[in-house]
Protein backbone atom coordinates (compact mmCIF):
# COMPACT_ATOMS: atom_id res chain seq x y z
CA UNK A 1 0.00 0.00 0.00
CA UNK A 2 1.12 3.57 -0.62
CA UNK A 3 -0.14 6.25 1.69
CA UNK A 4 0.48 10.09 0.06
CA UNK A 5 -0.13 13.26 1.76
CA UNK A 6 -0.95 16.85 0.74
CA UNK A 7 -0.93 19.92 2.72
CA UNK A 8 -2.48 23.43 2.65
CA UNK A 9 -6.45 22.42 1.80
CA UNK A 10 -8.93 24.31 2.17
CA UNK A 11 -12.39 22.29 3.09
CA UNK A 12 -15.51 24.01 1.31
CA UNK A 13 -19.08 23.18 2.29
CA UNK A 14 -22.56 24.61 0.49
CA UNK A 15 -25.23 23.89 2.81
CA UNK A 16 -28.70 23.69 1.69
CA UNK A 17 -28.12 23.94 -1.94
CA UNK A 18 -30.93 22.21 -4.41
CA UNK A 19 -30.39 18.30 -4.45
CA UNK A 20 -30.69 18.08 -8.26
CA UNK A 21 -27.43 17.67 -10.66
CA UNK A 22 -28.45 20.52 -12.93
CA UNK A 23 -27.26 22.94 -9.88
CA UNK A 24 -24.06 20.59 -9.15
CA UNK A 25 -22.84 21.07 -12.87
CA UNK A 26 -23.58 24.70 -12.01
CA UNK A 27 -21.69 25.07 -9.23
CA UNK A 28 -18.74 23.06 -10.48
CA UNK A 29 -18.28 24.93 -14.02
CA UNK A 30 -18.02 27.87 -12.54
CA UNK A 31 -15.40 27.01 -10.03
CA UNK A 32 -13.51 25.65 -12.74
CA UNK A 33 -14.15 28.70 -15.06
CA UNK A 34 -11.90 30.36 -12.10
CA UNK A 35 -9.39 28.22 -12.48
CA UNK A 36 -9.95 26.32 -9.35
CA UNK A 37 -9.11 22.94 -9.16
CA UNK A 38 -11.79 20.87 -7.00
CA UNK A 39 -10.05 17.46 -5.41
CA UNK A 40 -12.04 15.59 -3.13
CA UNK A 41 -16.01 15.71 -3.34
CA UNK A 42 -18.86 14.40 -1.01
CA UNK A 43 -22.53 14.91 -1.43
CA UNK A 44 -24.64 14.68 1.92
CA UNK A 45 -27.90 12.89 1.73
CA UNK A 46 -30.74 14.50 0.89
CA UNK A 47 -32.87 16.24 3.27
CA UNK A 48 -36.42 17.22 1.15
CA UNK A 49 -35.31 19.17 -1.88
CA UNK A 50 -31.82 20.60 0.09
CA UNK A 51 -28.45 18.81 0.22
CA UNK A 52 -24.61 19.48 1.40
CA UNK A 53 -22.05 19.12 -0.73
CA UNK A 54 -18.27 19.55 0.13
CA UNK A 55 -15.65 19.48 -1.09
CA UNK A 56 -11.59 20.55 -1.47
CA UNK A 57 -9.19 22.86 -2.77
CA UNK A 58 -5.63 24.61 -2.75
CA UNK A 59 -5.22 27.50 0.24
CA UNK A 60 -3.97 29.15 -2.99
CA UNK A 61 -7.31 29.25 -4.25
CA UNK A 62 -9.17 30.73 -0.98
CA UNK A 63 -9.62 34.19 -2.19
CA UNK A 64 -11.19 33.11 -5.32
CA UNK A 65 -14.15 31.14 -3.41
CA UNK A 66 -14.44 33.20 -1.17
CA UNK A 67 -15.56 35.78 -3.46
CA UNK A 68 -17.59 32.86 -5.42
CA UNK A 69 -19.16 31.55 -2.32
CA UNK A 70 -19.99 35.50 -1.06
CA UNK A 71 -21.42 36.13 -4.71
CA UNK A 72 -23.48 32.49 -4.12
CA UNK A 73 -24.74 33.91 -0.95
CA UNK A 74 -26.19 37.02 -2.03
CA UNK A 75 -28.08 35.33 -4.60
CA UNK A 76 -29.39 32.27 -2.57
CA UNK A 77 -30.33 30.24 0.75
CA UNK A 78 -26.97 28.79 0.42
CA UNK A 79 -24.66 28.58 3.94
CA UNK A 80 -20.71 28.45 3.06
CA UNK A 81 -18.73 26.73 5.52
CA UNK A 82 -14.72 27.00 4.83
CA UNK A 83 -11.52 25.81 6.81
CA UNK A 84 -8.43 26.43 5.79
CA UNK A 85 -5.36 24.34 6.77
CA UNK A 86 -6.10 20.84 6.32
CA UNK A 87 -4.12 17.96 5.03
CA UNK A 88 -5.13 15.23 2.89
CA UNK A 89 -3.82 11.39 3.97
CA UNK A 90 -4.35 9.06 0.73
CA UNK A 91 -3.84 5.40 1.19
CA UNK A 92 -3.64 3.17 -2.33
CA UNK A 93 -3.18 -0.20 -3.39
CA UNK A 94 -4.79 -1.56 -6.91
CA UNK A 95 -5.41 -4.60 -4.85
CA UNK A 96 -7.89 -2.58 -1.99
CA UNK A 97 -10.96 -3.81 -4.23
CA UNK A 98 -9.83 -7.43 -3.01
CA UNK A 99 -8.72 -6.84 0.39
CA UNK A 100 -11.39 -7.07 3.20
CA UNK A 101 -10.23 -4.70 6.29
CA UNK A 102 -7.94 -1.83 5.03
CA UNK A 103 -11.01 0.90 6.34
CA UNK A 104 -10.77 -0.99 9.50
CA UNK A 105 -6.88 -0.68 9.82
CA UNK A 106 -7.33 2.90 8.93
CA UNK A 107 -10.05 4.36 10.80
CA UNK A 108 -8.83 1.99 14.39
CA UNK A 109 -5.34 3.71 13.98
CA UNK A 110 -7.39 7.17 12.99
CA UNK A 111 -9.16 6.69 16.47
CA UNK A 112 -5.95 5.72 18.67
CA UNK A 113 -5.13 9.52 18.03
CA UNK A 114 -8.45 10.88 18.29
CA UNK A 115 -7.92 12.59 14.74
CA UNK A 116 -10.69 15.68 13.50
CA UNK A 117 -11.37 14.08 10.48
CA UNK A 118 -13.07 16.55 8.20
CA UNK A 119 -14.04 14.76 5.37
CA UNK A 120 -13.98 11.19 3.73
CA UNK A 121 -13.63 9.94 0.40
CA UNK A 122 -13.02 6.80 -1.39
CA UNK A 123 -13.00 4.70 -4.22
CA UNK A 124 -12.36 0.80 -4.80
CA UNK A 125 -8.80 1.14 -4.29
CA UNK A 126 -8.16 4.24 -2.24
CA UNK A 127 -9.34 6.55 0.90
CA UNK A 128 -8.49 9.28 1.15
CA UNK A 129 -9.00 11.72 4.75
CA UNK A 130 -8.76 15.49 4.89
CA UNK A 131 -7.61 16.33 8.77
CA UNK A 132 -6.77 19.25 9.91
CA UNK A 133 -3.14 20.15 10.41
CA UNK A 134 -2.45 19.86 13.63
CA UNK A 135 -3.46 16.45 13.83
CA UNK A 136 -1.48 15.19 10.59
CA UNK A 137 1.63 13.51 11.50
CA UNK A 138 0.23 12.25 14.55
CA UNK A 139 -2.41 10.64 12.14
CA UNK A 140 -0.05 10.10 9.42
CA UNK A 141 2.14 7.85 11.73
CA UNK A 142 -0.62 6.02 13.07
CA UNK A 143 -1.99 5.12 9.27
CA UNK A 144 1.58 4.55 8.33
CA UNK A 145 1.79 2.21 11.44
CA UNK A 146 -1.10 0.41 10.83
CA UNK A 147 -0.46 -0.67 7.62
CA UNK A 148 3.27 -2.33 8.12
């Protein structure tokens, strides 16, 4: 397994935003007509008609949503949440699809630290963790650890 790490992420949430994919695709183009590039994304269940989504990007890029997510505001019900600071643990192995138990390794060492986790993603052969910087290499060693 091969576990990478990022720093300086900002965390971005959109509370209460329409839970249809028309406004998703809406949202999303226009980050990326301001150059922003999104990372990690995770869409909340759906409460009625509302939803969460968040989601990640540079610290470089914090100016330029927060003037997207102000702009957003103004014109809807929409609640921004952002944190700055975070870093992103990915763990990897092609062979995760086939491998009952990594999640548990990771998320028992995750709690032997009592880590802020701020957001999860994953796929068939990665997760990846967004936590916020001061609990990284504490985390990061523990994961690391875990996995020998």
């Amino acid at each position: 397994m091969v576990v990478n790490t990022n720093s300086e992420i900002t965390l971005v949430t959109l509370q209460n935003c329409p839970a249809d994919a028309t406004f998703l695709a809406k949202i999303f183009v226009k980050i990326a007509d301001l150059g922003i590039n999104v990372d990690m994304i995770s869409l909340s269940p759906n409460h009625g008609s509302c939803t969460a989504v968040s989601f990640t990007i540079s610290d470089e890029d914090l100016g330029k949503i927060l003037r997207f997510t102000s702009a957003l505001q103004e014109t809807s019900s929409i609640k921004t949440i952002i944190s700055s600071g975070n870093c992103k643990i990915n763990v990897y192995d092609e062979n995760m699809v086939n491998t009952p138990g990594v999640a548990a390794k990771v998320f028992s060492a995750v709690s032997t630290v009592n880590t802020d986790i701020r957001i999860v993603t994953t796929s068939d052969v990665d997760i990846s963790m967004l936590v916020t910087e001061a609990d990284f290499g504490a985390t990061l060693e523990a994961v690391q650890n875990a996995l020998k």
